[in-house]
PDB file of N, CA and C in Angstrom:
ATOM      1  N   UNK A   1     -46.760   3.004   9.526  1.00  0.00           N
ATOM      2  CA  UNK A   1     -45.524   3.712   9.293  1.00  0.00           C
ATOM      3  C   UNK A   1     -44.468   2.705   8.887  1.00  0.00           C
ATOM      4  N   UNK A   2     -43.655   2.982   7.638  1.00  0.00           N
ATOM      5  CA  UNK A   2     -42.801   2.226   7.523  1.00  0.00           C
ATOM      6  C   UNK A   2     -41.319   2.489   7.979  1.00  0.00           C
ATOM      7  N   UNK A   3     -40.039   1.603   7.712  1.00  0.00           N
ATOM      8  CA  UNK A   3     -39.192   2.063   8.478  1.00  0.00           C
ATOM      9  C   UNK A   3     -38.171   1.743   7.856  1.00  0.00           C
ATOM     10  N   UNK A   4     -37.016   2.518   7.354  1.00  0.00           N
ATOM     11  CA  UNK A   4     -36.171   1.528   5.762  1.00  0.00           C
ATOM     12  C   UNK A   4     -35.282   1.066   7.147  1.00  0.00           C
ATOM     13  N   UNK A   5     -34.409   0.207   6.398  1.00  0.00           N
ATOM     14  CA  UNK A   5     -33.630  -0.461   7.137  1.00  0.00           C
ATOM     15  C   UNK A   5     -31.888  -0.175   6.196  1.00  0.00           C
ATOM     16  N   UNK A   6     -30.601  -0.473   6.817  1.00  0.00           N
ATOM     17  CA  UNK A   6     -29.968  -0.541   5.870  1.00  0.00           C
ATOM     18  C   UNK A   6     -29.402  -1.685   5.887  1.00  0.00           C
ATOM     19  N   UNK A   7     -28.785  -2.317   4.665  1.00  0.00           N
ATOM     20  CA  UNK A   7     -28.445  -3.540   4.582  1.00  0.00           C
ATOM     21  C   UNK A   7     -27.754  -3.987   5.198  1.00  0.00           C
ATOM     22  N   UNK A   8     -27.647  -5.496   5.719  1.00  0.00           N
ATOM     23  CA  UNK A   8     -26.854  -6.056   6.659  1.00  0.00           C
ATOM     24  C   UNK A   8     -25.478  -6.176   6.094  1.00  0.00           C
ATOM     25  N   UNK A   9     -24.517  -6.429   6.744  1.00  0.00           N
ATOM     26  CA  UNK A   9     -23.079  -6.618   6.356  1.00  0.00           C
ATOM     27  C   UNK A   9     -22.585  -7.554   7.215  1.00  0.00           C
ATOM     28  N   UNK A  10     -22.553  -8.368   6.730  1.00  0.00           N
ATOM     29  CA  UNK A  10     -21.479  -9.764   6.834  1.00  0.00           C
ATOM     30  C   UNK A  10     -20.685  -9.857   7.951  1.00  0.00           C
ATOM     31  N   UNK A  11     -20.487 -10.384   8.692  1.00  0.00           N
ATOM     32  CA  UNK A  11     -19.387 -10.355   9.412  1.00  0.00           C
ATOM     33  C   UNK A  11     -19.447  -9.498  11.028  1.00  0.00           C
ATOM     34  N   UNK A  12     -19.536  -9.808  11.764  1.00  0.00           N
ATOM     35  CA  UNK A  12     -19.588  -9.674  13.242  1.00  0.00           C
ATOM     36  C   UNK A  12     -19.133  -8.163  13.151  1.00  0.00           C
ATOM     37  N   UNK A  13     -19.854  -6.633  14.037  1.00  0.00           N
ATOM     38  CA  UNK A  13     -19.491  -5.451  14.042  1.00  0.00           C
ATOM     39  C   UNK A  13     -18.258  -5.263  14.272  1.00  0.00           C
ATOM     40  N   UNK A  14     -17.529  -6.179  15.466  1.00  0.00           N
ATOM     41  CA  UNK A  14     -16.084  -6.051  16.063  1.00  0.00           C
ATOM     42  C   UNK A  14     -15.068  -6.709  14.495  1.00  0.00           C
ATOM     43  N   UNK A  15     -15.676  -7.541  13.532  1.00  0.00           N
ATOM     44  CA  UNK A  15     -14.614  -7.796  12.606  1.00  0.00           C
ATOM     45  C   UNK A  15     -14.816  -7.076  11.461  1.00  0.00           C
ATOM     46  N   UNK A  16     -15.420  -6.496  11.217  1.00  0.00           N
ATOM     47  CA  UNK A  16     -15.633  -5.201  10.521  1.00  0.00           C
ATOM     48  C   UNK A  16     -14.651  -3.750  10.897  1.00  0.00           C
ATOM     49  N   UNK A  17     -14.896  -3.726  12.297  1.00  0.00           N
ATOM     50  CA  UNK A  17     -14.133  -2.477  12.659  1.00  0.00           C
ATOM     51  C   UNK A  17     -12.859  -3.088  12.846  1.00  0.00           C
ATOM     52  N   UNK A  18     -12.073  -4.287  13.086  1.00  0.00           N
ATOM     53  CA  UNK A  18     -10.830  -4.300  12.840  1.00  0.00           C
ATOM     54  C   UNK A  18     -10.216  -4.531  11.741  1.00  0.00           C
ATOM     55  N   UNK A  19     -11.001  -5.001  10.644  1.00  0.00           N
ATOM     56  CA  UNK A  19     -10.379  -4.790   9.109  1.00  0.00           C
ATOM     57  C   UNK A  19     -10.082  -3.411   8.955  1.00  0.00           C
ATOM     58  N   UNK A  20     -11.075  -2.378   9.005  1.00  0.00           N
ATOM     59  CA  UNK A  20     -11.077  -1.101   8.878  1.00  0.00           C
ATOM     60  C   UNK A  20     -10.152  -0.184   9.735  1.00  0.00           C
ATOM     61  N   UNK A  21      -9.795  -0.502  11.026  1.00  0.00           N
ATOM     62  CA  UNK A  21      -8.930   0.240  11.640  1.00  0.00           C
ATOM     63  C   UNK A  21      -7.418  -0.289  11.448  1.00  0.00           C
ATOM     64  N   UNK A  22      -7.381  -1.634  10.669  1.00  0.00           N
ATOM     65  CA  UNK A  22      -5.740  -2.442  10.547  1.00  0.00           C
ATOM     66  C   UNK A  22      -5.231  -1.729   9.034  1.00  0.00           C
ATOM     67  N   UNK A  23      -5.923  -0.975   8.683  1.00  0.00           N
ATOM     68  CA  UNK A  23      -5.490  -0.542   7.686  1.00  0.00           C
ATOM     69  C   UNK A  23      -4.840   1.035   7.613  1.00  0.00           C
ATOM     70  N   UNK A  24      -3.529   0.645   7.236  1.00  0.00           N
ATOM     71  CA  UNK A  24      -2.819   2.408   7.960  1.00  0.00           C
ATOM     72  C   UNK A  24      -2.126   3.231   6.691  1.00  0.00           C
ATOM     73  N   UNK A  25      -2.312   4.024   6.634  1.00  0.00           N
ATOM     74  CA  UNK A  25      -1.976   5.362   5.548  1.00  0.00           C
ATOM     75  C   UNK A  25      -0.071   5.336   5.990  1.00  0.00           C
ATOM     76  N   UNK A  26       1.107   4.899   4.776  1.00  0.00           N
ATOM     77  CA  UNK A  26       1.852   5.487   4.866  1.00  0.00           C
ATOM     78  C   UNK A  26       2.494   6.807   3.978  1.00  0.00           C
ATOM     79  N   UNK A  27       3.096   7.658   4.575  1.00  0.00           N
ATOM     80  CA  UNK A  27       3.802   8.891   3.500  1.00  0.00           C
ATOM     81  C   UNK A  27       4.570   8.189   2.763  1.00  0.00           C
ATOM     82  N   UNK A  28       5.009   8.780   1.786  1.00  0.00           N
ATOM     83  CA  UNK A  28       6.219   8.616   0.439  1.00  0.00           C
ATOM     84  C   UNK A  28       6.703   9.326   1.025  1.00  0.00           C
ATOM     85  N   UNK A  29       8.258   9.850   0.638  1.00  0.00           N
ATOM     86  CA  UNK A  29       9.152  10.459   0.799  1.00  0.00           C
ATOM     87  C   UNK A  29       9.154  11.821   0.230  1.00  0.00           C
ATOM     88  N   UNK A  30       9.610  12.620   1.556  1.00  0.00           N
ATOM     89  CA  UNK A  30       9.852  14.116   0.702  1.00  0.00           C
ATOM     90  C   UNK A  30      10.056  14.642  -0.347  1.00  0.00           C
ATOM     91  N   UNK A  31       9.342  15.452  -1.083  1.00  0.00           N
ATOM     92  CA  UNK A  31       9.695  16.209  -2.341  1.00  0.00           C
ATOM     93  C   UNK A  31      10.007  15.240  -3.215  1.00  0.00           C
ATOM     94  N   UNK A  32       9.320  13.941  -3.180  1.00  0.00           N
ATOM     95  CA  UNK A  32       9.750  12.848  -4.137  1.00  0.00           C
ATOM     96  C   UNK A  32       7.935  12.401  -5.218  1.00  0.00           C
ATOM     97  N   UNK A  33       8.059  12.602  -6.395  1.00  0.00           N
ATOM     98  CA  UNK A  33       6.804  11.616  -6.927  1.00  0.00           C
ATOM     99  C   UNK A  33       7.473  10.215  -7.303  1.00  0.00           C
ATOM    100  N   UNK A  34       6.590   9.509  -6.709  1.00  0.00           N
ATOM    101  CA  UNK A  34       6.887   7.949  -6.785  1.00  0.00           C
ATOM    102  C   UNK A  34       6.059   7.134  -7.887  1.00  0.00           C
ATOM    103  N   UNK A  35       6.956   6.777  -9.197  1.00  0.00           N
ATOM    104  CA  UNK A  35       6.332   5.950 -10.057  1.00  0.00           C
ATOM    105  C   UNK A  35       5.302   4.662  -9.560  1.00  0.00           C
ATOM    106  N   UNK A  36       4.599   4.542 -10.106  1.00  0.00           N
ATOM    107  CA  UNK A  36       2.996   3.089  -9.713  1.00  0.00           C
ATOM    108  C   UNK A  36       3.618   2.139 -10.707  1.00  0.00           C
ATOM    109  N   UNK A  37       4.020   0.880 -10.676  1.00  0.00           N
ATOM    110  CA  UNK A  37       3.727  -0.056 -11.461  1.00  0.00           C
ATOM    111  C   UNK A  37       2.642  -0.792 -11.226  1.00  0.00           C
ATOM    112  N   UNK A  38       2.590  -1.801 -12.348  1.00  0.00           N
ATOM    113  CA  UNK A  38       1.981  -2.740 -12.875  1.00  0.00           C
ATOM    114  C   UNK A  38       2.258  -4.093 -11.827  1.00  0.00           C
ATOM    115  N   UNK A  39       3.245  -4.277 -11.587  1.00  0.00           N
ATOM    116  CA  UNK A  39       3.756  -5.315 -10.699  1.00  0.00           C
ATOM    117  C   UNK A  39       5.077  -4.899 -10.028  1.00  0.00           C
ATOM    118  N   UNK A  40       5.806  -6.010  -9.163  1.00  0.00           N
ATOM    119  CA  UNK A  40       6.675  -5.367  -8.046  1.00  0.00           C
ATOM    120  C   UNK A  40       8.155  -5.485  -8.928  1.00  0.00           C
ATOM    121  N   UNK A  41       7.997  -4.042  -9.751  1.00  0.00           N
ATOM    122  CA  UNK A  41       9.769  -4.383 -10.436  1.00  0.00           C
ATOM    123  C   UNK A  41       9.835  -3.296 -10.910  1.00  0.00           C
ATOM    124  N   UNK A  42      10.918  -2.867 -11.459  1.00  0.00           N
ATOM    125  CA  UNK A  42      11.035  -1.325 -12.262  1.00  0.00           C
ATOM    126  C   UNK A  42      10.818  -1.895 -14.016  1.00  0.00           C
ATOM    127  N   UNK A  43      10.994  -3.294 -14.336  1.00  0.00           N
ATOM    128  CA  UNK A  43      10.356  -3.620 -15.656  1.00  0.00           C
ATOM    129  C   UNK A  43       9.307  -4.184 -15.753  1.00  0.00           C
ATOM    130  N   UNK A  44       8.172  -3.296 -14.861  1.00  0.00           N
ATOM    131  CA  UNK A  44       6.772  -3.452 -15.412  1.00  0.00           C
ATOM    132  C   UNK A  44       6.330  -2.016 -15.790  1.00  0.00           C
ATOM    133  N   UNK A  45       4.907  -1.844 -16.391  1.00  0.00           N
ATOM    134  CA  UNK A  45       4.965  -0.416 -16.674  1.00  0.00           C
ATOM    135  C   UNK A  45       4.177   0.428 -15.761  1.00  0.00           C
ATOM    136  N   UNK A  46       4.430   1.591 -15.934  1.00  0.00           N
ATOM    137  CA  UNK A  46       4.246   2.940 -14.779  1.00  0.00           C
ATOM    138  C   UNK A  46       2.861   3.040 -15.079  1.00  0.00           C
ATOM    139  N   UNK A  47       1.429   3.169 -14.062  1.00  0.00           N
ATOM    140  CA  UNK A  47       0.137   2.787 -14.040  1.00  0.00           C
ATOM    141  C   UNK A  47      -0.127   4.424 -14.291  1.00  0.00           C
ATOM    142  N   UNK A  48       1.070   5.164 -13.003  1.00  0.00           N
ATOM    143  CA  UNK A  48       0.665   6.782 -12.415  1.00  0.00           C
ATOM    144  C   UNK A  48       1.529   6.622 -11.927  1.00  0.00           C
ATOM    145  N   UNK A  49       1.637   7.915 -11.262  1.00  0.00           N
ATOM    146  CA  UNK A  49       2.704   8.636 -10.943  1.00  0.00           C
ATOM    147  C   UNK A  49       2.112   9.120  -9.226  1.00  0.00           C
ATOM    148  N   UNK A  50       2.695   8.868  -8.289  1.00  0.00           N
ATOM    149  CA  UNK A  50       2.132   9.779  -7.301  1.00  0.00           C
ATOM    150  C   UNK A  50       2.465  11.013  -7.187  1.00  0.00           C
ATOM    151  N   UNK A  51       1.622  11.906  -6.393  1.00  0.00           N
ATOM    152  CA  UNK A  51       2.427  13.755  -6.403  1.00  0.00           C
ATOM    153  C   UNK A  51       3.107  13.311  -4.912  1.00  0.00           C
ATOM    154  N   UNK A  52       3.914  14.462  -4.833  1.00  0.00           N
ATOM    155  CA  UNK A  52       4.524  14.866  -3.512  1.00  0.00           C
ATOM    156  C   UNK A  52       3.729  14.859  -2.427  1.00  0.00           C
ATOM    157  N   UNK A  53       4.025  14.340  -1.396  1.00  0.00           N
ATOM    158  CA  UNK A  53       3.052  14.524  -0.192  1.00  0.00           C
ATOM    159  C   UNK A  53       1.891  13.773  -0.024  1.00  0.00           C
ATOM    160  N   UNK A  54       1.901  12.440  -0.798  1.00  0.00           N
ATOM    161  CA  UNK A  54       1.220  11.329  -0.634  1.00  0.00           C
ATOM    162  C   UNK A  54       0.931  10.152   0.134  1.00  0.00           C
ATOM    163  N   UNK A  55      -0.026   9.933   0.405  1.00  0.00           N
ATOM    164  CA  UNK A  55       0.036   8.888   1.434  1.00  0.00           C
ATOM    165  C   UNK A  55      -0.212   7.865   0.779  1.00  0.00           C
ATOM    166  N   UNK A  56      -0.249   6.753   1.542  1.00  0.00           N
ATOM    167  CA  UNK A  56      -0.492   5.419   0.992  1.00  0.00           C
ATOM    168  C   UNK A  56      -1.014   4.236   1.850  1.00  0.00           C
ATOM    169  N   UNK A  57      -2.149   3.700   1.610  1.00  0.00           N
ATOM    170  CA  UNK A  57      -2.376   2.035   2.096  1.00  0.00           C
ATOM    171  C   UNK A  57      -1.392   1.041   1.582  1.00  0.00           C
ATOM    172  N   UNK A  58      -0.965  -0.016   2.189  1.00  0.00           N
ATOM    173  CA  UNK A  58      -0.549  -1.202   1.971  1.00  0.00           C
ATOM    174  C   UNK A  58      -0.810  -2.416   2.135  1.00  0.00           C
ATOM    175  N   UNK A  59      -1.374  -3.191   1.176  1.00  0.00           N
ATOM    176  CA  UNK A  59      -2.016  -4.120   1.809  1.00  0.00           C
ATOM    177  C   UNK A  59      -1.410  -5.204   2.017  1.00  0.00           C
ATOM    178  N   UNK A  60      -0.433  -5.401   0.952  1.00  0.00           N
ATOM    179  CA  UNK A  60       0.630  -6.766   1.357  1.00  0.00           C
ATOM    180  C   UNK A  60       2.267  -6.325   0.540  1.00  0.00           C
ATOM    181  N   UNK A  61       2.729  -7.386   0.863  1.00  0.00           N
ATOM    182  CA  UNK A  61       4.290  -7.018   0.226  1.00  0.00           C
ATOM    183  C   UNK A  61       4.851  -7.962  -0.062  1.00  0.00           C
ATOM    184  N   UNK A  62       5.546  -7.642  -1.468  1.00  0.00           N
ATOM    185  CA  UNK A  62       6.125  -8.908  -2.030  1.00  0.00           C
ATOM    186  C   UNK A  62       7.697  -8.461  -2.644  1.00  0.00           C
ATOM    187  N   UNK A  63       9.012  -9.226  -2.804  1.00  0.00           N
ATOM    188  CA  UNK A  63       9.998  -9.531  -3.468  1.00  0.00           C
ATOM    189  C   UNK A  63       9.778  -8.509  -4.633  1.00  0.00           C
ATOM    190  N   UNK A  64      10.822  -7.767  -5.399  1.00  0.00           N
ATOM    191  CA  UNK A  64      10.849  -7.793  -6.355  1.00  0.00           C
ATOM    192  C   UNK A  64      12.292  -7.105  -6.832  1.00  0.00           C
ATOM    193  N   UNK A  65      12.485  -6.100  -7.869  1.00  0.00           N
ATOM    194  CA  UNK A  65      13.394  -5.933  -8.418  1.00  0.00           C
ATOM    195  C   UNK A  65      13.996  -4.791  -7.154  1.00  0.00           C
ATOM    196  N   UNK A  66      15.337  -5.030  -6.789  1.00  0.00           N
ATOM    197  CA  UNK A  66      15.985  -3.802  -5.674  1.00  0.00           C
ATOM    198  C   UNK A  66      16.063  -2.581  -6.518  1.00  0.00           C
ATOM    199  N   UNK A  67      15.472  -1.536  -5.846  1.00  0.00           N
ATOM    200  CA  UNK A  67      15.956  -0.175  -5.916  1.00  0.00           C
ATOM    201  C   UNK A  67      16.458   0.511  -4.780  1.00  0.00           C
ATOM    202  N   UNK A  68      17.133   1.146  -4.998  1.00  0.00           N
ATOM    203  CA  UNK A  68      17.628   1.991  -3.943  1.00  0.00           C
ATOM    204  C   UNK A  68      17.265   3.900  -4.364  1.00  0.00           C
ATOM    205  N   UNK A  69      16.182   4.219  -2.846  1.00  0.00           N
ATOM    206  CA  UNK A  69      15.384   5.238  -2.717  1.00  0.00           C
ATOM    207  C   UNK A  69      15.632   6.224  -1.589  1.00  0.00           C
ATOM    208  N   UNK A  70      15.047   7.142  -1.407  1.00  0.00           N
ATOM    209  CA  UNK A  70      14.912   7.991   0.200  1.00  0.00           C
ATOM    210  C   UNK A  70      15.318   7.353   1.165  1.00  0.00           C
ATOM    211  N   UNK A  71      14.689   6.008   1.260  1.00  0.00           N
ATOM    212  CA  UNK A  71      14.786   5.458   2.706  1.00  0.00           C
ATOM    213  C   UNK A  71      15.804   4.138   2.181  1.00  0.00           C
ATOM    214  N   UNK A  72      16.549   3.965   1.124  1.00  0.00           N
ATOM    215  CA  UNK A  72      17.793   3.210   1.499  1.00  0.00           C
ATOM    216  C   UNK A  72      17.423   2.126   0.459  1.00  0.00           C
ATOM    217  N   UNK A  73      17.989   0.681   0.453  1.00  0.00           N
ATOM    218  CA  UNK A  73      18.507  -0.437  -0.741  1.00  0.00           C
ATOM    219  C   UNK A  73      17.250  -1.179  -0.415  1.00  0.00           C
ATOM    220  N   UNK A  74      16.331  -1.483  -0.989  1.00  0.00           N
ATOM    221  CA  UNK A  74      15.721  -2.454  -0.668  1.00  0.00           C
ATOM    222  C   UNK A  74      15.227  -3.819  -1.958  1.00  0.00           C
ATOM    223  N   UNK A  75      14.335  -4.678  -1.693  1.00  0.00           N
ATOM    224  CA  UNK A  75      13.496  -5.383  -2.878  1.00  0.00           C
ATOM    225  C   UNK A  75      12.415  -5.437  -2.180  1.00  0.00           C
ATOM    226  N   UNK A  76      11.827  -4.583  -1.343  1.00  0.00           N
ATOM    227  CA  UNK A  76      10.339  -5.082  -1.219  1.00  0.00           C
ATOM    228  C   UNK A  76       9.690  -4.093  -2.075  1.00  0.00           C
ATOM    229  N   UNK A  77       8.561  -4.270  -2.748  1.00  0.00           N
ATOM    230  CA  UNK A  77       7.478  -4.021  -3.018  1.00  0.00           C
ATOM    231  C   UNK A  77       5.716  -4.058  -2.364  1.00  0.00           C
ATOM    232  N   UNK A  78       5.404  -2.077  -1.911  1.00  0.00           N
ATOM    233  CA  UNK A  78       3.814  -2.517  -1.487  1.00  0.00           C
ATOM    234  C   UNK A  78       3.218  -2.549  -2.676  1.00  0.00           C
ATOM    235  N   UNK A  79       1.833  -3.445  -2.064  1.00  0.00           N
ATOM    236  CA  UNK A  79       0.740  -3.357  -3.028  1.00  0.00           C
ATOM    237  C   UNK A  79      -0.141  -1.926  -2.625  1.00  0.00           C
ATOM    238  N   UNK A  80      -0.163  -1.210  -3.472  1.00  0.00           N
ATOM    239  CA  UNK A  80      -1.182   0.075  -2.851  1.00  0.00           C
ATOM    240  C   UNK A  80      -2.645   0.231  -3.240  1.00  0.00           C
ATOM    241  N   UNK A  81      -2.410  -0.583  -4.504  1.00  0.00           N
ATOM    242  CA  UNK A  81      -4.191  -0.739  -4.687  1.00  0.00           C
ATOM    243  C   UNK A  81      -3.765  -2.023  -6.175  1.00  0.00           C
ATOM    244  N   UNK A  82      -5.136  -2.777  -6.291  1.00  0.00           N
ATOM    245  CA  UNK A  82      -5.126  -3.876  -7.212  1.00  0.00           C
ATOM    246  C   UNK A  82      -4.252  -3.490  -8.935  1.00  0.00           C
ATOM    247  N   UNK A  83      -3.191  -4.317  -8.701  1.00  0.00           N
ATOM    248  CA  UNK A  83      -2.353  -4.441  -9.953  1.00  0.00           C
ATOM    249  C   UNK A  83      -1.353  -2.865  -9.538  1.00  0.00           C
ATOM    250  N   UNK A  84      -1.245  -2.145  -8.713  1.00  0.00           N
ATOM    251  CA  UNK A  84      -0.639  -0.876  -8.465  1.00  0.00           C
ATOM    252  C   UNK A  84       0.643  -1.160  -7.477  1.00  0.00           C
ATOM    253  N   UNK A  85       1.591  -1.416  -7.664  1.00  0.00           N
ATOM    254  CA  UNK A  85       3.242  -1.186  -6.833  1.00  0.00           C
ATOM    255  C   UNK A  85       3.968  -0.560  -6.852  1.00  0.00           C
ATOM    256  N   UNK A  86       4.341   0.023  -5.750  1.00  0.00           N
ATOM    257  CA  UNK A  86       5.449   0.926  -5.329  1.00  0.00           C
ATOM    258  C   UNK A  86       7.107   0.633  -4.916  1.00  0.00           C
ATOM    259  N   UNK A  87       7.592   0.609  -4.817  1.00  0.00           N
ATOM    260  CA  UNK A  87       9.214   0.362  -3.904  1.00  0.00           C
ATOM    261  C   UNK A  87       8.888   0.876  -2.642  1.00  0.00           C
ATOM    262  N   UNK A  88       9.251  -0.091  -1.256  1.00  0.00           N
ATOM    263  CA  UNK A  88       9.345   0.289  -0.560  1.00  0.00           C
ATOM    264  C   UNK A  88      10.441   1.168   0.012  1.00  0.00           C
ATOM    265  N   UNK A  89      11.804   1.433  -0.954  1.00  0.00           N
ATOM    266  CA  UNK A  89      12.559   2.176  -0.473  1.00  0.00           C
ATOM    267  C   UNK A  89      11.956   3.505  -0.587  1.00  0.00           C
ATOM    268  N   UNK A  90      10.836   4.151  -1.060  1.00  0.00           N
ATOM    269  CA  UNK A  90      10.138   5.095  -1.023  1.00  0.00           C
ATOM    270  C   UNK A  90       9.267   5.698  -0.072  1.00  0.00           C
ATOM    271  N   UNK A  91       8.803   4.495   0.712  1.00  0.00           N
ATOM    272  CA  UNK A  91       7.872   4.616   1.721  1.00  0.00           C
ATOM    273  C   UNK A  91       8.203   4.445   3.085  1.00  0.00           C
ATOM    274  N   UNK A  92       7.966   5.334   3.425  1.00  0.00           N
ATOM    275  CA  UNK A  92       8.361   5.661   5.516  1.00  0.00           C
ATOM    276  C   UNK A  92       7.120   4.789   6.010  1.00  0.00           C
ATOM    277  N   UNK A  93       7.999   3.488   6.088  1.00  0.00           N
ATOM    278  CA  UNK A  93       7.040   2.240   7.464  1.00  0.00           C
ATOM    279  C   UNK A  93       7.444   2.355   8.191  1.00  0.00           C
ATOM    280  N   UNK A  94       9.016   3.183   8.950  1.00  0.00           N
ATOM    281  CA  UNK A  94       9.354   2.963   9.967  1.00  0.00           C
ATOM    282  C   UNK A  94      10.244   1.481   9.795  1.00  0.00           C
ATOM    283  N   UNK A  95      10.491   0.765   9.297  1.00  0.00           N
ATOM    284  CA  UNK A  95      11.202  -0.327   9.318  1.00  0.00           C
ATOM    285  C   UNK A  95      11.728  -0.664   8.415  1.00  0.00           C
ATOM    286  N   UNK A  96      12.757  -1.564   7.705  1.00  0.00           N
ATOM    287  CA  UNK A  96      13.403  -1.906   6.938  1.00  0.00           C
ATOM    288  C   UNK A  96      13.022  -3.164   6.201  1.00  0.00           C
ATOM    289  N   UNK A  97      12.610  -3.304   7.073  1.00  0.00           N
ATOM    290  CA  UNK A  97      11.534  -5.282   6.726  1.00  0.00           C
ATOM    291  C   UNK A  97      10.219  -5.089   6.280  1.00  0.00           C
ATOM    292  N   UNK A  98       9.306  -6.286   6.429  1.00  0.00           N
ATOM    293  CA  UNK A  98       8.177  -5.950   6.126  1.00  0.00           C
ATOM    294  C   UNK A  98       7.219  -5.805   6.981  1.00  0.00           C
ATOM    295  N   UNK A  99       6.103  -4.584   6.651  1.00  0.00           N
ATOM    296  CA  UNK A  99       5.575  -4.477   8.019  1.00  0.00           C
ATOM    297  C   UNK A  99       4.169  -4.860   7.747  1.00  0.00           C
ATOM    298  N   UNK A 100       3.912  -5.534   6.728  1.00  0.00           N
ATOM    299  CA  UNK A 100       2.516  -5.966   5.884  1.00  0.00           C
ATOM    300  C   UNK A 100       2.512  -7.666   5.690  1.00  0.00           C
ATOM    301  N   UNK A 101       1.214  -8.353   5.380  1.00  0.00           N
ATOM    302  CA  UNK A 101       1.439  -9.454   4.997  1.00  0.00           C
ATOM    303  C   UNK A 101       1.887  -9.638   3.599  1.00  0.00           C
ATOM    304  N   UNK A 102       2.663 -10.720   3.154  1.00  0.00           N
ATOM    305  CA  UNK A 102       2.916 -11.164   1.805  1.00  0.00           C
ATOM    306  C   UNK A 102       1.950 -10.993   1.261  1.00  0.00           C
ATOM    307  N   UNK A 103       2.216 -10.428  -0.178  1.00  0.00           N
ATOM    308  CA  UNK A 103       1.412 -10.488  -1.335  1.00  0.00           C
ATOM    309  C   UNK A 103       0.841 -12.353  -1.962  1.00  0.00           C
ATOM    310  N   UNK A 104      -0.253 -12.695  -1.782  1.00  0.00           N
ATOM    311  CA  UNK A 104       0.144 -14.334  -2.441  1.00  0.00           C
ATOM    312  C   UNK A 104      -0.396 -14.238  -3.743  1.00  0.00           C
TER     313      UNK A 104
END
């Protein structure tokens, strides 16, 4: 009798499940679609568009051009997925600062 196996994965079970659980879904702002750039500024270009009632990963955060949004004046920028940025004055972290590591 044979017996498949599934492939191993890298990395100790406990550091696996804390990559995976450190990663947290935030909302955009009410009744708002939030332009995607290219990079963290309003003069890069729009990738997509999010709809209303979107959530979002963040994986790091970086400087960029200030806008002022829903949640107030800011210059941070999340990363929400590779080459994809948002304004954080858009996004409910709960904080005003950053609540992610730097983008490097």
């Amino acid at each position: 009798m044979s017996v498949d196996r599934a492939p191993e994965v890298e990395g100790s079970e406990a550091e696996v499940t804390a990559t995976a659980s450190a990663l947290h879904y935030y909302s955009i702002a009410p009744n708002t679609r939030v332009n995607v750039r290219s990079g963290p500024g309003t003069g890069y270009t729009i990738v997509r568009v999010l709809a209303e009632g979107s959530q979002v990963p963040i994986y790091c955060q970086t400087p960029g051009t200030t806008v002022t949004g829903y949640y107030g004046t800011t210059n941070i920028w999340d990363n929400i997925d590779d080459g994809q940025y948002i304004s954080d004055a858009y996004v409910n972290t709960g904080s005003d600062g950053y609540v992610r590591p730097h983008c490097s």
